[in-house]
Structures are given as C-alpha cells and as structure tokens.
N, C-alpha and C. Protein backbone atom coordinates (compact mmCIF):
# COMPACT_ATOMS: atom_id res chain seq x y z
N UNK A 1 -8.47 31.95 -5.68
CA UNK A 1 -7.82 32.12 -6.97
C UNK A 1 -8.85 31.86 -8.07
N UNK A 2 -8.82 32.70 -8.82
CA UNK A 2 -9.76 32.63 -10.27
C UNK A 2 -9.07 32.05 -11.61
N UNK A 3 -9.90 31.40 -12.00
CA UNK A 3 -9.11 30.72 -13.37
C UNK A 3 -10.28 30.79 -14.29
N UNK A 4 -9.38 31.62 -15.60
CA UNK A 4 -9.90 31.72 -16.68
C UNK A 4 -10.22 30.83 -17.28
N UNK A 5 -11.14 29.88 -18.12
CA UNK A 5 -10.92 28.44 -19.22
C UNK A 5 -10.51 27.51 -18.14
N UNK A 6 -9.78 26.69 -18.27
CA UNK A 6 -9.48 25.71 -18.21
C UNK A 6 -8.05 25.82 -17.43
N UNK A 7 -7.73 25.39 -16.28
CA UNK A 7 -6.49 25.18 -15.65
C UNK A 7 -5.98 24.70 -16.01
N UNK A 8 -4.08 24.36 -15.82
CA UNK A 8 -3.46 23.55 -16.34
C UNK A 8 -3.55 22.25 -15.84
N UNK A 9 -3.42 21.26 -16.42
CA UNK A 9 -3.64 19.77 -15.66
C UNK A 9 -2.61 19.14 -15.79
N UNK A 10 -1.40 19.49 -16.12
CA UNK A 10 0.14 19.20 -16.19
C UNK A 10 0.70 20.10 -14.88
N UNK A 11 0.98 19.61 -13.79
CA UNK A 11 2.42 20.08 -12.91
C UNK A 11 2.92 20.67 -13.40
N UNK A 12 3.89 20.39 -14.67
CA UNK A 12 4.91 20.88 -15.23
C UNK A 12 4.57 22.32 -15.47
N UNK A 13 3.11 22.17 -16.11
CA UNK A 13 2.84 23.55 -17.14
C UNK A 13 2.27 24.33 -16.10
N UNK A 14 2.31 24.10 -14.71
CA UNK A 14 1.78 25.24 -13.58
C UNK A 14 2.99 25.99 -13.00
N UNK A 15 3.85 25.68 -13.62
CA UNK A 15 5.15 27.07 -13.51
C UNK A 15 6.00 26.16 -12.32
N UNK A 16 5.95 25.31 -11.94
CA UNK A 16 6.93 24.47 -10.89
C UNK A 16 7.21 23.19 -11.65
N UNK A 17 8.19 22.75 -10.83
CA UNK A 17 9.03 21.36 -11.84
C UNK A 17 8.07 19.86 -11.09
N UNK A 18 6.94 20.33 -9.96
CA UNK A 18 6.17 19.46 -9.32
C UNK A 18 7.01 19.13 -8.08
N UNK A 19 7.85 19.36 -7.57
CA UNK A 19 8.37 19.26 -6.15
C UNK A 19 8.60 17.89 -6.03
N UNK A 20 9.49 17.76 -4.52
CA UNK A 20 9.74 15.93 -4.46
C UNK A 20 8.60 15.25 -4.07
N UNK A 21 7.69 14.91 -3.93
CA UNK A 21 6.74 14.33 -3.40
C UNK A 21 5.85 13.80 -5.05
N UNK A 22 6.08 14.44 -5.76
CA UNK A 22 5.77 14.37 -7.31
C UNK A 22 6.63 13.26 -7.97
N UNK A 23 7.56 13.87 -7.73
CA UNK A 23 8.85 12.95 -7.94
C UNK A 23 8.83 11.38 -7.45
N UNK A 24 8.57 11.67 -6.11
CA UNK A 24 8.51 9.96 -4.99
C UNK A 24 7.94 9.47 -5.84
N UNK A 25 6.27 9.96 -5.67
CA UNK A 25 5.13 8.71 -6.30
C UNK A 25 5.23 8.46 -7.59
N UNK A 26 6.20 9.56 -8.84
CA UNK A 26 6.24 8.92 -9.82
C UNK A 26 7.26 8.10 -9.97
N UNK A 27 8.64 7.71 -8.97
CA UNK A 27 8.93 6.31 -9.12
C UNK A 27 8.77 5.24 -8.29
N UNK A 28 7.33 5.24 -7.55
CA UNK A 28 7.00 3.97 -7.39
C UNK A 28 6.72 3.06 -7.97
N UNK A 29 6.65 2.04 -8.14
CA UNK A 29 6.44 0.52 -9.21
C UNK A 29 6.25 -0.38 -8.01
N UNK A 30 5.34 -1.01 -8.84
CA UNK A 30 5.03 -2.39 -7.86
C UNK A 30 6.04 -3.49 -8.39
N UNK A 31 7.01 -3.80 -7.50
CA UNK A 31 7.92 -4.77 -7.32
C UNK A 31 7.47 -5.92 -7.42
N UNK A 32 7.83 -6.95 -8.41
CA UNK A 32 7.99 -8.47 -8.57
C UNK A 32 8.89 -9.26 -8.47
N UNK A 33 10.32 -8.48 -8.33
CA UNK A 33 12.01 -9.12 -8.40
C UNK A 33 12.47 -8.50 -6.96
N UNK A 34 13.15 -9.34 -6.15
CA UNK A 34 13.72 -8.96 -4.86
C UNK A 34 14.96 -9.41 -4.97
N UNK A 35 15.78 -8.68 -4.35
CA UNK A 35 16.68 -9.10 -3.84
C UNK A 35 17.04 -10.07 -2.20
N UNK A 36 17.83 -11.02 -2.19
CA UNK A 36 17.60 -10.89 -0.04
C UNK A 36 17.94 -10.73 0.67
N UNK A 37 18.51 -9.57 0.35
CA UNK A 37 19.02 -8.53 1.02
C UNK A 37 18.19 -8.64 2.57
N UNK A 38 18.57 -8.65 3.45
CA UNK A 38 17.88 -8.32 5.03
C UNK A 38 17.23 -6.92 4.94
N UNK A 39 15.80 -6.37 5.36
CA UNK A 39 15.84 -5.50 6.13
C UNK A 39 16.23 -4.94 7.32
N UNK A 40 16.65 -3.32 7.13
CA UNK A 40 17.02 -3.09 8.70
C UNK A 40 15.62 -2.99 9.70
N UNK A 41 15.79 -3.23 10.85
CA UNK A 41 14.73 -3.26 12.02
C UNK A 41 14.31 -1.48 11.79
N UNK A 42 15.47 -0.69 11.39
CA UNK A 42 15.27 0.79 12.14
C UNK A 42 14.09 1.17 10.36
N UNK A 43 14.80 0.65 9.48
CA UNK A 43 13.86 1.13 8.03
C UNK A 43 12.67 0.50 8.02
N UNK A 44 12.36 -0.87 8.72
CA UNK A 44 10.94 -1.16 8.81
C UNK A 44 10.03 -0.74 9.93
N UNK A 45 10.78 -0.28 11.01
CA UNK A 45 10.15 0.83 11.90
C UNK A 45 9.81 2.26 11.28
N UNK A 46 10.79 2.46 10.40
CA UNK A 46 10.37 3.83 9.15
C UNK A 46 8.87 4.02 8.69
N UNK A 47 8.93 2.65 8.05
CA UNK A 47 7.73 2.07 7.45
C UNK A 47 6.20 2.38 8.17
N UNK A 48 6.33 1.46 9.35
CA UNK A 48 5.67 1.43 10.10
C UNK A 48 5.20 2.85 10.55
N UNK A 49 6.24 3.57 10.90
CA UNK A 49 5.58 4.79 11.56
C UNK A 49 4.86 5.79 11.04
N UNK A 50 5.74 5.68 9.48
CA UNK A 50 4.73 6.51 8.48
C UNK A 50 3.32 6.19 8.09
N UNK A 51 3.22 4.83 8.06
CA UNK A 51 1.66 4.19 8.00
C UNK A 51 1.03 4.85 9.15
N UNK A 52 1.38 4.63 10.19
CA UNK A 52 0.65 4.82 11.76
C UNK A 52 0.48 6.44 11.64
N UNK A 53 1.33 7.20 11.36
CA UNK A 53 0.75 8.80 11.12
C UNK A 53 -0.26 9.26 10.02
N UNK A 54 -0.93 8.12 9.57
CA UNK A 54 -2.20 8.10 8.36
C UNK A 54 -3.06 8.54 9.22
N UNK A 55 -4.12 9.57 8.13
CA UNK A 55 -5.59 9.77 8.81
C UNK A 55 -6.57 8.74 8.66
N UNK A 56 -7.46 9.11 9.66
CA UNK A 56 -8.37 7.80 9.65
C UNK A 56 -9.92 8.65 9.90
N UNK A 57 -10.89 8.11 9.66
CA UNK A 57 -12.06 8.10 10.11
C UNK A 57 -12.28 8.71 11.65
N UNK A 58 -12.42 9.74 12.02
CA UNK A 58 -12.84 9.82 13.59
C UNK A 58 -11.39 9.31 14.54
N UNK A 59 -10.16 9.07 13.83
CA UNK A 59 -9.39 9.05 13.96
C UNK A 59 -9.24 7.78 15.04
N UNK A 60 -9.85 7.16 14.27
CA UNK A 60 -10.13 5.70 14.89
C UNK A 60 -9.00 4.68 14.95
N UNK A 61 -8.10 5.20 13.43
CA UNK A 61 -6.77 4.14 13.18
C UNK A 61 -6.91 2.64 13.48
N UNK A 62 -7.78 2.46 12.40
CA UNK A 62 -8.18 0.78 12.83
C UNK A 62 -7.21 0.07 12.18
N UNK A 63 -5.86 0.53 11.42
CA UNK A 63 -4.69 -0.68 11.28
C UNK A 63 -4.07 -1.03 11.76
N UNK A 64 -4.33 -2.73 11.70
CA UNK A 64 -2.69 -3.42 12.38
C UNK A 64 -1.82 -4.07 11.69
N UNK A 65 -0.55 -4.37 12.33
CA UNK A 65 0.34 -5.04 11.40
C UNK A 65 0.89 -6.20 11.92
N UNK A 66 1.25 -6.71 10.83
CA UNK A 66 2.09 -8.03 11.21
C UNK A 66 3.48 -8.16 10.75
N UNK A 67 4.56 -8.12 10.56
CA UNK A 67 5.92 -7.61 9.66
C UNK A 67 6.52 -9.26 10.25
N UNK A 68 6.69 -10.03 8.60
CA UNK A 68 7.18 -11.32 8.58
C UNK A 68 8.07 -11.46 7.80
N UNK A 69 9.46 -11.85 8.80
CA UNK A 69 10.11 -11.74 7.92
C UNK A 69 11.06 -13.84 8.35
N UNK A 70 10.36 -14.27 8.85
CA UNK A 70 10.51 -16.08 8.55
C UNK A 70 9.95 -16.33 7.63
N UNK A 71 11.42 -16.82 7.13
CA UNK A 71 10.83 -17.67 5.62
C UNK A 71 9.99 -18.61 5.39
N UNK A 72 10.07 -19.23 6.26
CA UNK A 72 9.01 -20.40 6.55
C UNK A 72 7.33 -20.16 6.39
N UNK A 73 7.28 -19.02 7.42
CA UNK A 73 5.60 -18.08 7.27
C UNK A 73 5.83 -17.52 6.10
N UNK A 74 6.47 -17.07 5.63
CA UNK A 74 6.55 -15.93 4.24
C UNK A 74 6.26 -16.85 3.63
N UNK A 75 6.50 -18.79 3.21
CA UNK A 75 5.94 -19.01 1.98
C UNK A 75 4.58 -19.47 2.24
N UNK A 76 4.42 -19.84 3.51
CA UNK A 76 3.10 -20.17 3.95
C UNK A 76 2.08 -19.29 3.50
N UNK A 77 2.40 -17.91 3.92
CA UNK A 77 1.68 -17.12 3.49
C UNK A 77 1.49 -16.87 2.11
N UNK A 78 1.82 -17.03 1.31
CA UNK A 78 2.09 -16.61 -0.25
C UNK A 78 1.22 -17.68 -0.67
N UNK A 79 1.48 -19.25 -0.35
CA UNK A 79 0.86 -20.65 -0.48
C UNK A 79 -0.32 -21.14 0.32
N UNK A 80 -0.11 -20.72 1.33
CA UNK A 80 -1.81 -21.11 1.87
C UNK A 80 -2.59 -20.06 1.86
N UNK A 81 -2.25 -18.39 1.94
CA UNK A 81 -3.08 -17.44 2.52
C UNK A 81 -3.12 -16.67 1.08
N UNK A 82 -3.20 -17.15 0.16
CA UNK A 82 -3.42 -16.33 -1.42
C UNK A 82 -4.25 -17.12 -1.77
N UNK A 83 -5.05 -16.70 -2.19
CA UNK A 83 -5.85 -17.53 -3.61
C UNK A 83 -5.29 -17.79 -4.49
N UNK A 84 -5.96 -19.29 -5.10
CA UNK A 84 -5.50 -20.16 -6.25
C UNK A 84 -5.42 -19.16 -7.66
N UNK A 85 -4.88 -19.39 -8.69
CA UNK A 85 -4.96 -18.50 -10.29
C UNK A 85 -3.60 -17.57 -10.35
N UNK A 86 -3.29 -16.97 -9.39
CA UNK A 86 -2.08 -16.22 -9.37
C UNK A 86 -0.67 -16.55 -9.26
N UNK A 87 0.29 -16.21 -9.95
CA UNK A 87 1.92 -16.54 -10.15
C UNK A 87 2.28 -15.62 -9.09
N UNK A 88 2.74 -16.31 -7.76
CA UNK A 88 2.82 -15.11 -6.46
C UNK A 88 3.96 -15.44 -6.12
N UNK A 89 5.00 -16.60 -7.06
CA UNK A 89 6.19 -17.31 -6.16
C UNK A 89 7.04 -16.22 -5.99
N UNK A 90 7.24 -15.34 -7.45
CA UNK A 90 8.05 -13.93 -6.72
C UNK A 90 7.92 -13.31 -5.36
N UNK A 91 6.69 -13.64 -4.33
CA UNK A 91 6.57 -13.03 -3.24
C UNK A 91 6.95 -13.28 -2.43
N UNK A 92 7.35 -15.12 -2.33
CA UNK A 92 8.38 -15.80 -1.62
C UNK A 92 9.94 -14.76 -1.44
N UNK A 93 10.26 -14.07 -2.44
CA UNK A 93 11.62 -13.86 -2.45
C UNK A 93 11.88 -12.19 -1.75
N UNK A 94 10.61 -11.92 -1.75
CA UNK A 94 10.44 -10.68 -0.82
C UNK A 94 11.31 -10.58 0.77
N UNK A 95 12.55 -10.50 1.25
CA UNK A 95 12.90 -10.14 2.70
C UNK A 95 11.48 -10.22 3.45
N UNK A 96 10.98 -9.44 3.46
CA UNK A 96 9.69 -8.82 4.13
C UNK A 96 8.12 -8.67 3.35
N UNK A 97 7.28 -9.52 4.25
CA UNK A 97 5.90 -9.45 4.16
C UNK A 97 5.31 -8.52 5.30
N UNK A 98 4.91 -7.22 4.66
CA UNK A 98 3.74 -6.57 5.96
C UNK A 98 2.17 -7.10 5.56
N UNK A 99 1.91 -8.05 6.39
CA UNK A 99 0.32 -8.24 6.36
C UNK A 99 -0.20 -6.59 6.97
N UNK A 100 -1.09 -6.38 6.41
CA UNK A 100 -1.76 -5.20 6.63
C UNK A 100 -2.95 -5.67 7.39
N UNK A 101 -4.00 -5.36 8.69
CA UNK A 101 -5.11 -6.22 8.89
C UNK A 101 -6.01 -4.78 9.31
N UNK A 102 -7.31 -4.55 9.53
CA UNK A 102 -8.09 -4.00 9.94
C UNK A 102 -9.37 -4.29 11.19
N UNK A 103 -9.27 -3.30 12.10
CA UNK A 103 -9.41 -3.60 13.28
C UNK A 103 -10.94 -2.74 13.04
N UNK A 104 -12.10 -3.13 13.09
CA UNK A 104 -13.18 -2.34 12.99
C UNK A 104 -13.98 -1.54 14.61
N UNK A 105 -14.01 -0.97 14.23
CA UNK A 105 -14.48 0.05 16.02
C UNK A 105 -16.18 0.13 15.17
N UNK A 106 -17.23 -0.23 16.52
CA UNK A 106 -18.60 -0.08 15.73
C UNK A 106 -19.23 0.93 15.28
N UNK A 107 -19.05 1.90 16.46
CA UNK A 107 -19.99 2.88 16.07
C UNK A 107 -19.75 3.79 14.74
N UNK A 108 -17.87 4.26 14.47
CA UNK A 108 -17.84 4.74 13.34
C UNK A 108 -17.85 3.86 12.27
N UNK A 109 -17.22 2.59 12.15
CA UNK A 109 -16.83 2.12 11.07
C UNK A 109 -18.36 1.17 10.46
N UNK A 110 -18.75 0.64 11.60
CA UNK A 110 -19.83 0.21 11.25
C UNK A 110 -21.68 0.37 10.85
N UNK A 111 -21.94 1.06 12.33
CA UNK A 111 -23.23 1.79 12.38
C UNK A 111 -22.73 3.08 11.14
N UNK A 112 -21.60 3.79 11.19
CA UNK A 112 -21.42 5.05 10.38
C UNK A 112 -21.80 4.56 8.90
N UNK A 113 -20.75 3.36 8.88
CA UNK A 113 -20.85 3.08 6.97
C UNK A 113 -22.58 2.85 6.72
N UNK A 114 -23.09 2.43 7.61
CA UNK A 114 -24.62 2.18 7.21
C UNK A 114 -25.34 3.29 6.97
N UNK A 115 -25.28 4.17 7.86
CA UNK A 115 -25.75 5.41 7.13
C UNK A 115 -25.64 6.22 6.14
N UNK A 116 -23.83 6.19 5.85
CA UNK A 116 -23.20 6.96 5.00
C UNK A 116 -23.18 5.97 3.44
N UNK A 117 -23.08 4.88 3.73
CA UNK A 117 -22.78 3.73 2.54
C UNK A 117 -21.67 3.97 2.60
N UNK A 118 -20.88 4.80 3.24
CA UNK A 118 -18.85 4.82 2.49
C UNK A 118 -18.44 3.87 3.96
N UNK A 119 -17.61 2.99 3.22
CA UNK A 119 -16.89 1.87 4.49
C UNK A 119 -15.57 2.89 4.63
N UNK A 120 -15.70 3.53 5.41
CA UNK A 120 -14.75 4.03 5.88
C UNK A 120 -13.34 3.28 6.07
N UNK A 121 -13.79 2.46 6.94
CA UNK A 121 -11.98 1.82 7.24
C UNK A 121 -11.45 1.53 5.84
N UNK A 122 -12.14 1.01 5.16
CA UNK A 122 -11.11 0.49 3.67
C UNK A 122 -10.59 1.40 3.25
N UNK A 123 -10.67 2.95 3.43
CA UNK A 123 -10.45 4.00 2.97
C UNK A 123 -9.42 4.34 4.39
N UNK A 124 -9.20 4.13 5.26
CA UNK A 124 -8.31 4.16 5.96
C UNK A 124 -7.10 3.91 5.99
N UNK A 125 -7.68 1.88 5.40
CA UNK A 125 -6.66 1.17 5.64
C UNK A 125 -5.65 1.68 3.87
N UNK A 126 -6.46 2.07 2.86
CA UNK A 126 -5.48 2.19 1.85
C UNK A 126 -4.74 3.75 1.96
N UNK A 127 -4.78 4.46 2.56
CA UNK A 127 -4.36 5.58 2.98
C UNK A 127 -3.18 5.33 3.82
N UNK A 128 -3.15 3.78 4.70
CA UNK A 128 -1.71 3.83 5.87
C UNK A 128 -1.37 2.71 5.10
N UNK A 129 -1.71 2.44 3.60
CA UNK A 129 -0.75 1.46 3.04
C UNK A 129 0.09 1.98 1.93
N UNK A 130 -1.03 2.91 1.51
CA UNK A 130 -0.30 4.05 0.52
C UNK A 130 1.13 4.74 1.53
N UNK A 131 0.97 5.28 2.57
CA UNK A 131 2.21 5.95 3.87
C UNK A 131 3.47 5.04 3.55
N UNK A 132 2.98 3.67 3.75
CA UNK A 132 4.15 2.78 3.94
C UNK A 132 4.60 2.40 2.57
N UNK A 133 3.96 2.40 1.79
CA UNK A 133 4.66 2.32 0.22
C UNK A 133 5.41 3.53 -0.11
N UNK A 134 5.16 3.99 0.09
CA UNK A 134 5.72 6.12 -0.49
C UNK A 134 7.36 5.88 0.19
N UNK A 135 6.82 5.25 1.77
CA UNK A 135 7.93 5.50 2.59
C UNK A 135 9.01 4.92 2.51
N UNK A 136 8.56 3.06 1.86
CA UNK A 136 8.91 2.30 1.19
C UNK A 136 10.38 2.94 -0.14
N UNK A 137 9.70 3.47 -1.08
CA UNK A 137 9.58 3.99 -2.12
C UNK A 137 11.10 4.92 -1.85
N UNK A 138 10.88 6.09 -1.02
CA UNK A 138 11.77 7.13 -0.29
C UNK A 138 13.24 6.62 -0.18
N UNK A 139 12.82 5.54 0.65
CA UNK A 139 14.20 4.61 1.17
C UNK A 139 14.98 4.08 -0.16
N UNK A 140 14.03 3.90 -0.97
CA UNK A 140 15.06 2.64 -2.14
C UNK A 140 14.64 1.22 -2.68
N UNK A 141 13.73 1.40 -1.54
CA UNK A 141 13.14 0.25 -1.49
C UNK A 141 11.57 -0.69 -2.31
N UNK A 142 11.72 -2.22 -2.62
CA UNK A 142 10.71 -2.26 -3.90
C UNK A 142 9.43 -2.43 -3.00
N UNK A 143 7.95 -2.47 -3.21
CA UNK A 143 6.65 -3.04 -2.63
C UNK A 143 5.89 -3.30 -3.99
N UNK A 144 4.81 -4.54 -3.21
CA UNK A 144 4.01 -4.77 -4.12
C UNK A 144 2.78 -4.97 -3.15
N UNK A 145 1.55 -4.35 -3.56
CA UNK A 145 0.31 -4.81 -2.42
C UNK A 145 0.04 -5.82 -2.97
N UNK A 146 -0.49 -6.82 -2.15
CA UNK A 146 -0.90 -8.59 -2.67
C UNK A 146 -2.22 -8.43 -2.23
N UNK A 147 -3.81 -8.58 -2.87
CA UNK A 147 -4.76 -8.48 -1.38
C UNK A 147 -5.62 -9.37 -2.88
N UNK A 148 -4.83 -10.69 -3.23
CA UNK A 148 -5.84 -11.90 -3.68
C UNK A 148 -5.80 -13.22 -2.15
N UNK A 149 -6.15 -12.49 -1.43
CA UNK A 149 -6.34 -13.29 -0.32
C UNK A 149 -7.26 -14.46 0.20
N UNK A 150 -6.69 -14.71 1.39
CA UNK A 150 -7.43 -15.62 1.89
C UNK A 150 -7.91 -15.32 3.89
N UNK A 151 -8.46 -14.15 3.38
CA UNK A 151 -8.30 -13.84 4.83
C UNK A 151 -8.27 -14.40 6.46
N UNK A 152 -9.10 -15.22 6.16
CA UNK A 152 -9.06 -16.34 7.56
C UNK A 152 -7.63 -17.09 7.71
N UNK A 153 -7.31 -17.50 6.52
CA UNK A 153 -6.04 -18.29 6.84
C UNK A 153 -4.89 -17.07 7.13
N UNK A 154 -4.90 -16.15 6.48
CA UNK A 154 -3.89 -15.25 6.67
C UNK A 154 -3.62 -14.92 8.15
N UNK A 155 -4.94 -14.49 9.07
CA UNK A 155 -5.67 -14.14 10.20
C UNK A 155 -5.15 -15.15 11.30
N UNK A 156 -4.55 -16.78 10.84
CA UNK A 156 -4.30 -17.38 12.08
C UNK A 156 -3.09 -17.66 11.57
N UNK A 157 -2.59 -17.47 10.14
CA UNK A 157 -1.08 -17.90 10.09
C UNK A 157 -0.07 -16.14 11.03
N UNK A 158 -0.85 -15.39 11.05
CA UNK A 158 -0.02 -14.01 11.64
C UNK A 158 -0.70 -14.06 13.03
N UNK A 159 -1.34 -14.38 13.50
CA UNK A 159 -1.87 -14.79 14.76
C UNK A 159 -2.65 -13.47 15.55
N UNK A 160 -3.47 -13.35 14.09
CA UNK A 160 -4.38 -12.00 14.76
C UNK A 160 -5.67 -12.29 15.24
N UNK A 161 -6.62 -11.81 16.33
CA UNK A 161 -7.67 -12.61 16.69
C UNK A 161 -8.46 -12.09 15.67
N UNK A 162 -10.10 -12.82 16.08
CA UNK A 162 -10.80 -12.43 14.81
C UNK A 162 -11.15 -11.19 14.72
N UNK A 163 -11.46 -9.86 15.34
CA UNK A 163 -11.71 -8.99 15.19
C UNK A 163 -10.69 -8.20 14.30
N UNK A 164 -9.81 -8.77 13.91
CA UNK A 164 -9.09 -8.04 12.74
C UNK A 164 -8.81 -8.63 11.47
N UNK A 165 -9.33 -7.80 10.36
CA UNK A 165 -9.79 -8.27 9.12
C UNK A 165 -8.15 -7.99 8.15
N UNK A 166 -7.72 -9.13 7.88
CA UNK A 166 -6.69 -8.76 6.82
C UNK A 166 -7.17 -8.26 5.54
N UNK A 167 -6.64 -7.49 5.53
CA UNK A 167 -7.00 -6.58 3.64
C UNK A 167 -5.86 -6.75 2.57
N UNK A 168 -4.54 -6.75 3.42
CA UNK A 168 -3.20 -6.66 2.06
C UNK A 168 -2.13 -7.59 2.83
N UNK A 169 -1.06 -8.09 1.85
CA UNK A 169 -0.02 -8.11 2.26
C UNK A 169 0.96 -7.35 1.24
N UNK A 170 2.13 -6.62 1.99
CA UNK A 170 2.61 -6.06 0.94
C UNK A 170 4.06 -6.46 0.95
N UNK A 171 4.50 -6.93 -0.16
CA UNK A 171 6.04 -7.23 -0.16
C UNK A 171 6.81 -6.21 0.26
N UNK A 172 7.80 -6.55 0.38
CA UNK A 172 8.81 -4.79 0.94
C UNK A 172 10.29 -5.90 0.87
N UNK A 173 10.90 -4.97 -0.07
CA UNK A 173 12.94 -5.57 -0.27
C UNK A 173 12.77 -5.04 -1.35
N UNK A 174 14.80 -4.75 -1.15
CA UNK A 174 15.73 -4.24 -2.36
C UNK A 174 14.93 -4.56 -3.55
N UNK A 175 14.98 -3.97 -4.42
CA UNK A 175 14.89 -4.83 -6.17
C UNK A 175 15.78 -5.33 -6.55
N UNK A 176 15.51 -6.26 -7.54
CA UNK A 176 16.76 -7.28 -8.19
C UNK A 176 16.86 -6.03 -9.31
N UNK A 177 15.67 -5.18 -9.85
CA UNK A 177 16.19 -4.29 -11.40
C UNK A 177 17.11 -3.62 -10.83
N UNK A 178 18.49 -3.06 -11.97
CA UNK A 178 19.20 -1.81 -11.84
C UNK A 178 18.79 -0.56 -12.03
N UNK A 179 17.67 -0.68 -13.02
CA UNK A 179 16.43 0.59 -13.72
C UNK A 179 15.05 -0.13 -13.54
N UNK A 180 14.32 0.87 -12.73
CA UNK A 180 13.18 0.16 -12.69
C UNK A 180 11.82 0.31 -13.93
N UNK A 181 11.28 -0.62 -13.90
CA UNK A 181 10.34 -0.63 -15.21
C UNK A 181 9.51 0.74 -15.56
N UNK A 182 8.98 1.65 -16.74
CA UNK A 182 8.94 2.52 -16.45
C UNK A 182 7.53 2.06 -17.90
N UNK A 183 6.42 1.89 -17.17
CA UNK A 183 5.33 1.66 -18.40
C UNK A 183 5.07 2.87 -18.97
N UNK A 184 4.41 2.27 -19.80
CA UNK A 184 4.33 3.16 -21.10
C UNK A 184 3.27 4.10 -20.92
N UNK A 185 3.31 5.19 -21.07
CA UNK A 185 2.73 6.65 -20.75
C UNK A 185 0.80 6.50 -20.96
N UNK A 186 0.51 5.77 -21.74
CA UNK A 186 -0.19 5.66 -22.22
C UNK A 186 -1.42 4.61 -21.06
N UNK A 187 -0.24 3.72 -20.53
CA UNK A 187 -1.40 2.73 -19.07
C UNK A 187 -1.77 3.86 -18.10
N UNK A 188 -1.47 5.06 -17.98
CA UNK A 188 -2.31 6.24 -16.93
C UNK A 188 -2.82 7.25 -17.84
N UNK A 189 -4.51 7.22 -17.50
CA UNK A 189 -5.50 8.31 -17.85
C UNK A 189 -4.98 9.73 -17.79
N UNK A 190 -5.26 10.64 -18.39
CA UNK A 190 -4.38 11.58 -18.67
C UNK A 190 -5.51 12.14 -17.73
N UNK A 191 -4.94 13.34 -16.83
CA UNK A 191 -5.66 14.29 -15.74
C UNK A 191 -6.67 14.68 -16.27
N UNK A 192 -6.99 15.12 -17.48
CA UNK A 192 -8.12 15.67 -18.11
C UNK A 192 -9.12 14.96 -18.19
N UNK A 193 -8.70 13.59 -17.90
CA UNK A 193 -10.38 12.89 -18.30
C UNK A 193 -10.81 12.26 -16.99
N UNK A 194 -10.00 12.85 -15.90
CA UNK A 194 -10.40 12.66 -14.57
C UNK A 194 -11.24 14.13 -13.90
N UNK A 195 -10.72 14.85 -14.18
CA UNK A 195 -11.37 16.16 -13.35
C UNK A 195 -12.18 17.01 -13.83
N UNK A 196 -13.17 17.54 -13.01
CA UNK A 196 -14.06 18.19 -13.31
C UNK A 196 -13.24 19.79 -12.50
N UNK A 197 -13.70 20.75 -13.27
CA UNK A 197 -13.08 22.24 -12.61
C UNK A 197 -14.46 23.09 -12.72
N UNK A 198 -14.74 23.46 -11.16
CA UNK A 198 -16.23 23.76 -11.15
C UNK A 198 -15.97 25.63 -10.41
C-alpha cells in the first residue's frame, strides 16, 4: 500500500471505529481500589492461559507463576517483598496476587543477549504480562503491575528456586470504582510524536 504525505495516526480517521481490541486496551487502568470479591479458579486459569499463549524468544517461554491468593502471603508479600518509599497497602486488598517470575534458558536468553545487547526475556516476560492484563481487563476485572520489588524475598516467600527471577507482581480483583478513572488526554503522547513513516 502507498501513502501519499503523511498517514493517518488516528484509528478513528483510518475509516474504522478501531475494532474491539482498541476498545479493550483503551479501558485498561491500573487498579488501586479492590473489591473482595473471590476469584473464580476457571477466570484465573483464563488469565493464566492467555499469558502462557505469549511469544517468546526462540520460543523459550521462560515465565512462571505463582497465583496467591492467602491473605496472610498477600500481605507478606506487599510488606516484606516491596521496597520501602511506596503506599502499596491498597495491594493488600487485591483477592489475587500473580507474582510473575522468569526462568532464564542460557544459550538464548543469555549467551544471545550478549551478543545482541537486547535481554530478551524481559521482553518476553512483559509481553505474557501484558496477555494477562488485557485478559484481565476482557473479564471486568481491575490489575495493577507492582515490580518495586524485592526479588529474593519475593523468590522464597512464593517458593520458587533460584533459577527464577521475579520481575512483577500483579494485583488482579473486581474494582471498588463504579466508573473507572479516565486520565486526562493529555498524560499519552499523541501517535505523531512517536512514529516515523518511512
């Protein structure tokens, strides 16, 4: 396809209304108010599976999970496995914590990033966290990624050995809003001062 000038950089103004998938990610919000409400087993298997059908590097799929939903670990985690400076008690009230962790394989993730400089897995792992937020999102449901961590402690409070590196935890439950927060147009860079059209 050939384009005269300048393409449109509005959805809207490319002759479609942007389809549902446009729609999803523009009402995601990162959740701070929960409700505690229970998750169902079958919607956090949802979750899960949509993460796990993420692409990966050499298709290596170096994520694992941990899905906590004892209150007891949930504040542990929030209180011992976060770093100090942050107001995280809202995360306590989250139903559900998915620790997100990363499992590194050598030859691609490691010997590869050295050659390439791109760390692949981190680019993995936010690709099957982005899956589970969207999927999150789909259902009704609020998330927030947390990754002011403390990885070692996180690593033995979810009881992962050391070869797997925690990167996120992400809240997941109902919202307490009836309308969810909708910032102001102005906190996202407008498409134009992101893309180059070559």
């Amino acid at each position: 396809m050939t384009h005269t000038g300048s393409p449109p950089v509005d959805a809207r103004a490319s002759g479609t209304d942007g389809g549902p998938l446009l729609e999803l990610v523009g009402r995601r919000r990162s959740c701070r108010a929960y409700r505690p409400d229970p998750i169902s087993d079958d919607a956090l298997v949802y979750l899960l599976e949509c993460a796990r059908l993420a692409p990966s590097s050499c298709n290596r799929q170096p994520w694992r999970f941990a899905v906590v939903r004892d209150p007891a670990l949930r504040r542990r985690l929030v209180h011992e496995g976060c770093l100090p400076g942050l107001k995280l008690g809202w995360a306590e009230s989250a139903p559900v914590l998915i620790a997100l962790g990363m499992e590194r394989e050598v030859v691609t993730h490691i010997l590869g990033a050295a050659v390439s400089r791109i760390d692949y897995p981190w680019i993995d792992m936010g690709i099957a966290g982005e899956h589970l937020v969207l999927a999150a999102t789909e259902l009704g449901l609020g998330t927030c990624w947390i990754g002011w961590l403390k990885p070692a402690k996180v690593r033995a409070l979810v009881g992962w050995r050391r070869s797997v590196w925690p990167v996120a935890l992400i809240a997941v439950g109902r919202p307490a809003w009836t309308e969810p927060p909708r910032p102001p147009a102005e906190r996202r860079h407008p498409l134009e001062a992101m893309v180059r059209w070559l």
